[in-house]
Protein backbone atom coordinates (compact mmCIF):
# COMPACT_ATOMS: atom_id res chain seq x y z
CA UNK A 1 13.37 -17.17 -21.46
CA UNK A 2 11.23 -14.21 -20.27
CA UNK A 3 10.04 -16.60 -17.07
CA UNK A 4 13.77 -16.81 -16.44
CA UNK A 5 14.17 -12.96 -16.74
CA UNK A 6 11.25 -11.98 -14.73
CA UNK A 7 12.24 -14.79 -11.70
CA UNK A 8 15.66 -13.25 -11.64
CA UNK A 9 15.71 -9.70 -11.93
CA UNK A 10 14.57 -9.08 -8.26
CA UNK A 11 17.27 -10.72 -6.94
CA UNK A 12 19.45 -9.02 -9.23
CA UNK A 13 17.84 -5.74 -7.73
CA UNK A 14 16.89 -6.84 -4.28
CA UNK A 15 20.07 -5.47 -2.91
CA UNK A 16 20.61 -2.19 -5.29
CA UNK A 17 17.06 -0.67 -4.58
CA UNK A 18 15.48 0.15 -0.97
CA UNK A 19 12.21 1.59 0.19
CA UNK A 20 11.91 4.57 2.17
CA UNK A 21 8.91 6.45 4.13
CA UNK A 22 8.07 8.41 1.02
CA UNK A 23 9.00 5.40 -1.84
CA UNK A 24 11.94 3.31 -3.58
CA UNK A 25 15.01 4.58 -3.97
CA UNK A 26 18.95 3.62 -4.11
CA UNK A 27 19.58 5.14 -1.39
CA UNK A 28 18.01 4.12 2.16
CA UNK A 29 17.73 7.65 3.57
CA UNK A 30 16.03 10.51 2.15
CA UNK A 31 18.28 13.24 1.42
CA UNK A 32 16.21 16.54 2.87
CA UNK A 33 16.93 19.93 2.82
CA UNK A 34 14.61 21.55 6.32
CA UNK A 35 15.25 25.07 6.60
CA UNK A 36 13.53 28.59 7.86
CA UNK A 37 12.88 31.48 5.57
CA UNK A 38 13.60 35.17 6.77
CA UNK A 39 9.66 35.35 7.23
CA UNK A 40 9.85 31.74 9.28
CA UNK A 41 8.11 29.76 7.37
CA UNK A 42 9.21 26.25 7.44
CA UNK A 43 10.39 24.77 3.85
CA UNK A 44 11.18 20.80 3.61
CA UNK A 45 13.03 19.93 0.24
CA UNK A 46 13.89 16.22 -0.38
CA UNK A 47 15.58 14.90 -3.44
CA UNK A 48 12.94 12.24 -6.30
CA UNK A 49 13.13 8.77 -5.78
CA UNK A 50 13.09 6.56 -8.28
CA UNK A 51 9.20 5.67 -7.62
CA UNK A 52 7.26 7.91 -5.39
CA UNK A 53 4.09 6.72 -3.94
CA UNK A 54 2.50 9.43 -3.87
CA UNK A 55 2.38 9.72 -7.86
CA UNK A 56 1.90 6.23 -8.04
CA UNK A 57 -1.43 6.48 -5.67
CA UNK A 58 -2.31 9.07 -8.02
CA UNK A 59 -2.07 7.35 -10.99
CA UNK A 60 -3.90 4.36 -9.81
CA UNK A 61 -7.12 7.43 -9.12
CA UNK A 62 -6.57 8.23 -12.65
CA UNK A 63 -6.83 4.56 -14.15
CA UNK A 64 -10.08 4.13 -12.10
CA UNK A 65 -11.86 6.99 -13.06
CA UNK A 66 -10.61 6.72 -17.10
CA UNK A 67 -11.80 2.97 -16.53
CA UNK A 68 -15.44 4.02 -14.42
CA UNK A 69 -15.87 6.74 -17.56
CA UNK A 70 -15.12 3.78 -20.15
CA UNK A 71 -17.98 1.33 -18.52
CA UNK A 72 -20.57 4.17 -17.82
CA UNK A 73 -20.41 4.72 -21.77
């Protein structure tokens, strides 16, 4: 039954999520906020997605080195 699940789902999904420059979201375009400060000093705002790849890169660096401190013990 879990086969089943795990064959379906991203169909199920495949039209509801999207990926986008920065990661996967509903929505296909980022919603940003670009703006100047009285001092000019540019300021970029963008709403989360639902998985950003950034923290997912990061959190792959943090398995690796938890793992590479595991084996060296």
């Amino acid at each position: 039954m879990k086969k089943i699940l795990i064959l379906i789902l991203p169909f199920l999904l495949g039209g509801c999520l999207y990926v986008n420059d920065r990661g996967i979201d509903t929505r296909y375009y980022n919603d940003c906020k670009e703006y100047y400060d009285s001092m000019g000093i540019y300021h970029k705002t963008c709403d989360e997605n639902l998985i950003e790849y950034q923290d997912v890169k990061d959190g792959v660096k943090d398995m690796y080195k938890n793992t590479e401190e595991f084996v060296t013990q």
